[in-house]
Protein backbone atom coordinates (compact mmCIF):
# COMPACT_ATOMS: atom_id res chain seq x y z
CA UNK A 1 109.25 -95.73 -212.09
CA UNK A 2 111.74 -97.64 -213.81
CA UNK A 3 113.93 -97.68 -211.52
CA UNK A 4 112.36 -98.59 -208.47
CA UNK A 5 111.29 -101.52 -209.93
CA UNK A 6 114.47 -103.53 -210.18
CA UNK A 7 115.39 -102.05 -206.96
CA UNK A 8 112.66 -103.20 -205.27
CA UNK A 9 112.90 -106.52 -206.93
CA UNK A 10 116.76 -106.56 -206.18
CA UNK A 11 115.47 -106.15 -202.08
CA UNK A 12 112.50 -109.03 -202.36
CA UNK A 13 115.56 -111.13 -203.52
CA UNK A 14 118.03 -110.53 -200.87
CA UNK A 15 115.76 -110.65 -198.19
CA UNK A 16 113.98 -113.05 -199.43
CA UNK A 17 117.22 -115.39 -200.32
CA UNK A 18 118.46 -114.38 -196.25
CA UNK A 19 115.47 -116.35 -195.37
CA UNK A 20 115.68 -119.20 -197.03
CA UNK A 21 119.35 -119.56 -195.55
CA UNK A 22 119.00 -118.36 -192.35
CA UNK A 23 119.90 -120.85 -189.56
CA UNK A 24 119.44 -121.46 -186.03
CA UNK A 25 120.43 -123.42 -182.97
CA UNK A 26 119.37 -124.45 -179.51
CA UNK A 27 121.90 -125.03 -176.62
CA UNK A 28 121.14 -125.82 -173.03
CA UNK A 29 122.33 -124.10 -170.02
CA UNK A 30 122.55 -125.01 -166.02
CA UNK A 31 121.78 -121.89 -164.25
CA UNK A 32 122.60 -122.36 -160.14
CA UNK A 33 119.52 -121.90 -157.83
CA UNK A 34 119.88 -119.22 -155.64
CA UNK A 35 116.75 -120.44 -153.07
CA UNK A 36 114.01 -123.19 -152.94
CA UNK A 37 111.06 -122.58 -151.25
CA UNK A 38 108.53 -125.09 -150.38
CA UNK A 39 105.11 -125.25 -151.52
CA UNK A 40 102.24 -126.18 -149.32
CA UNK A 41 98.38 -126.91 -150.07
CA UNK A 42 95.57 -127.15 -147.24
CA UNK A 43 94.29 -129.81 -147.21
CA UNK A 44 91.04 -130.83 -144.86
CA UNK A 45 90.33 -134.18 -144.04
CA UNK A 46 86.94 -136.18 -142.40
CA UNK A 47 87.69 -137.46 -138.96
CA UNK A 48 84.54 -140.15 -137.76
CA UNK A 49 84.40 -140.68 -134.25
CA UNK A 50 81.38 -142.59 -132.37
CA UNK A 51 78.69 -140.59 -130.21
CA UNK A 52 77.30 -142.93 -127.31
CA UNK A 53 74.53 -142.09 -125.07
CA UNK A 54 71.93 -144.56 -122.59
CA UNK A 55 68.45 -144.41 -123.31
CA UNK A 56 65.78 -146.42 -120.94
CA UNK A 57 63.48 -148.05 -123.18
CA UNK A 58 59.84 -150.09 -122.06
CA UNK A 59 60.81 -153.89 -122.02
CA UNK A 60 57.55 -155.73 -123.41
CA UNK A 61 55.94 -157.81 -120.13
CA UNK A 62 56.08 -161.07 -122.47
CA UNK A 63 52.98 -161.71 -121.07
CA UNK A 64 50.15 -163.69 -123.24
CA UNK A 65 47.29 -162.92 -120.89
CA UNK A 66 45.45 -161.74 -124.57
CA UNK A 67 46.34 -165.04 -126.21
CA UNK A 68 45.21 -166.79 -122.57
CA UNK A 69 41.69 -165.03 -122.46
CA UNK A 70 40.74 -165.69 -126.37
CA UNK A 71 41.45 -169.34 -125.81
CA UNK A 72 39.52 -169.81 -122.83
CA UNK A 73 37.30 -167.18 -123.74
CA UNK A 74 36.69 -169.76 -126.97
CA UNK A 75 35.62 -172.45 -125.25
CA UNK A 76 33.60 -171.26 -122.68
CA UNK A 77 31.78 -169.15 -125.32
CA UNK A 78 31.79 -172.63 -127.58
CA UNK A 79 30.31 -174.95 -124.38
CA UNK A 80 27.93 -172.33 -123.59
CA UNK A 81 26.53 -171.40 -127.43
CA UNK A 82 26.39 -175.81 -127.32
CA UNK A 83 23.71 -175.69 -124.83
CA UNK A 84 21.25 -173.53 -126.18
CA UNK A 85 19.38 -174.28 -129.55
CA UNK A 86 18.74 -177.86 -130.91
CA UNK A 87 19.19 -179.75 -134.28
CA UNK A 88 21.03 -177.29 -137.04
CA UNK A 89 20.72 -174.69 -135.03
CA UNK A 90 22.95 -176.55 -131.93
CA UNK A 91 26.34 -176.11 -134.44
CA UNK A 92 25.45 -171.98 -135.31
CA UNK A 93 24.85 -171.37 -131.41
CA UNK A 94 28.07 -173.32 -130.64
CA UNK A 95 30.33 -171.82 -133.46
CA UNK A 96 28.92 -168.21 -132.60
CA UNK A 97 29.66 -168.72 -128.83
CA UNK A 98 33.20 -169.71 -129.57
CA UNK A 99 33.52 -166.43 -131.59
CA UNK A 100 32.06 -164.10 -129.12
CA UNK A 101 33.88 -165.48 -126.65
CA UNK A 102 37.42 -165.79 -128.08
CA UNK A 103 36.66 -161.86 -128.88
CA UNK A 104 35.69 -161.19 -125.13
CA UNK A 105 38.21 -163.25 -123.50
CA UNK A 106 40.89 -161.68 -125.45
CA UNK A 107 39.90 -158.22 -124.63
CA UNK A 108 39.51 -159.03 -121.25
CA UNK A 109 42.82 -160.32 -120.81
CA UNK A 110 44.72 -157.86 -122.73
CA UNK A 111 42.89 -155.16 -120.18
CA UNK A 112 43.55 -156.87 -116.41
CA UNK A 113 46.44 -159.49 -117.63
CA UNK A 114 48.60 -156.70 -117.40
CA UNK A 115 51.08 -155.87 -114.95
CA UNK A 116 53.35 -152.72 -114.84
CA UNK A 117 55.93 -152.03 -117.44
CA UNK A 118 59.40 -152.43 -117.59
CA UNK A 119 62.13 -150.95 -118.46
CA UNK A 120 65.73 -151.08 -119.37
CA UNK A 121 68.73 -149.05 -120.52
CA UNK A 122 70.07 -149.41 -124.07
CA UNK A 123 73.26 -148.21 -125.29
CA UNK A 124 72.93 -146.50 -128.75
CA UNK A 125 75.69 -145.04 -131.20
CA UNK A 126 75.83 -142.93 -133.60
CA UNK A 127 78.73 -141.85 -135.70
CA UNK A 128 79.85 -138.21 -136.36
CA UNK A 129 82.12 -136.32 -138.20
CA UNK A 130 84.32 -133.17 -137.52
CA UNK A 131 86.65 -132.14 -140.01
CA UNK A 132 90.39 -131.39 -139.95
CA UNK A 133 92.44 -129.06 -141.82
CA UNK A 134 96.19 -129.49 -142.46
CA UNK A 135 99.28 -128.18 -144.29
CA UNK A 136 100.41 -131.00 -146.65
CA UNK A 137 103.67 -129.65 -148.44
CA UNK A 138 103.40 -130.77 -151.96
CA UNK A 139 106.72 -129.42 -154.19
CA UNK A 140 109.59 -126.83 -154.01
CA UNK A 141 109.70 -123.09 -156.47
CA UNK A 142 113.26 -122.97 -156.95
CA UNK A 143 114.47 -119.42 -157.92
CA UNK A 144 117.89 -118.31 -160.04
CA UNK A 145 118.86 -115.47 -162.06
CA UNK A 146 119.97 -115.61 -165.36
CA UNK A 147 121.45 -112.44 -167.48
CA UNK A 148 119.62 -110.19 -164.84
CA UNK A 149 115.86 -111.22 -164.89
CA UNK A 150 115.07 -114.00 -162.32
CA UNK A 151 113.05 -117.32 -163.49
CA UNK A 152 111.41 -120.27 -161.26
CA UNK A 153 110.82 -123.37 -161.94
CA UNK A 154 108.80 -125.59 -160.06
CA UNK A 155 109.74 -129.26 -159.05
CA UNK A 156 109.09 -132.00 -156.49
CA UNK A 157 112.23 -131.45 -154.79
CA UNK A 158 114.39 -128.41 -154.34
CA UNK A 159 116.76 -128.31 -157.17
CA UNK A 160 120.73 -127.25 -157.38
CA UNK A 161 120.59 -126.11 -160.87
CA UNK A 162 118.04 -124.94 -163.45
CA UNK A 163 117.85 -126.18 -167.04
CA UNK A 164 117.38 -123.60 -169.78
CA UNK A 165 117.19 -123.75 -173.99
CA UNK A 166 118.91 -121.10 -175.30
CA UNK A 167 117.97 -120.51 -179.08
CA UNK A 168 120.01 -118.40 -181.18
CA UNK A 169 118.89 -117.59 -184.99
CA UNK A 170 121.13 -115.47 -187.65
């Protein structure tokens, strides 16, 4: 046992002294590109484009036979209601008669004050999308060999020569 001892000691110190002055270094190297090939992504895009179509709509008369009836409607009911009753009761029998009557001349000119519709066509538009796919190339993979074994590398454009570190230790 003895013996192995400083031996093994004598080992821890040489390898152990090897690694404390071991050195390395990096280099660079241009390796030539022996093909680029592009890259391309899909890409798919929104394309709007506007639907029209005619559509024949009712035009409103513009007629205010309603508005017409409840107004004479509201004073004929008002002159009548004036002529019956007497004293406080004149004023309730007029007011009430202008009431009643604005309600039935207004309903009696919204029902034969009416003449036939109209109509009219109206252009409406909608918008609608469809989509779009396209090939959008987007970089190069440039391809070289180096010491047998073939590396990429890729880029935005195609590239003549390849940079590589090279790191040697001793």
């Amino acid at each position: 046992m003895s013996n192995t001892y400083p031996s093994r000691l004598a080992l821890l110190i040489l390898f152990g002294g090897s690694a404390l002055f071991a050195e390395s270094f990096s280099t660079t190297e241009y390796v030539t590109v022996t093909k680029s090939v592009p890259n391309y992504s899909t890409i798919q895009e929104t394309v709007p484009s506007e639907r029209c179509y005619d559509v024949k709509e009712q035009v409103s008369s513009g007629s205010n036979n309603d508005i017409v009836g409840a107004v004479a409607g509201g004073a004929l009911g008002g002159v009548i209601g004036h002529q019956i009753g007497g004293g406080s009761g004149k004023t309730v029998a007029t007011v009430g008669g202008a009431v009643l009557g604005t309600l039935a001349g207004q309903r009696v000119g919204s029902t034969y004050g009416n003449s036939a519709p109209t109509y009219q066509i109206v252009r409406k538009c909608e918008t609608v999308n469809s989509y779009k796919t396209r090939q959008v190339m987007d970089g190069y993979t440039n391809f070289a060999k180096y010491k047998g074994r073939e590396i990429s590398v890729e880029s935005n454009t195609a590239l003549k020569q390849i940079p590589i570190t090279i790191t040697y230790s001793y």
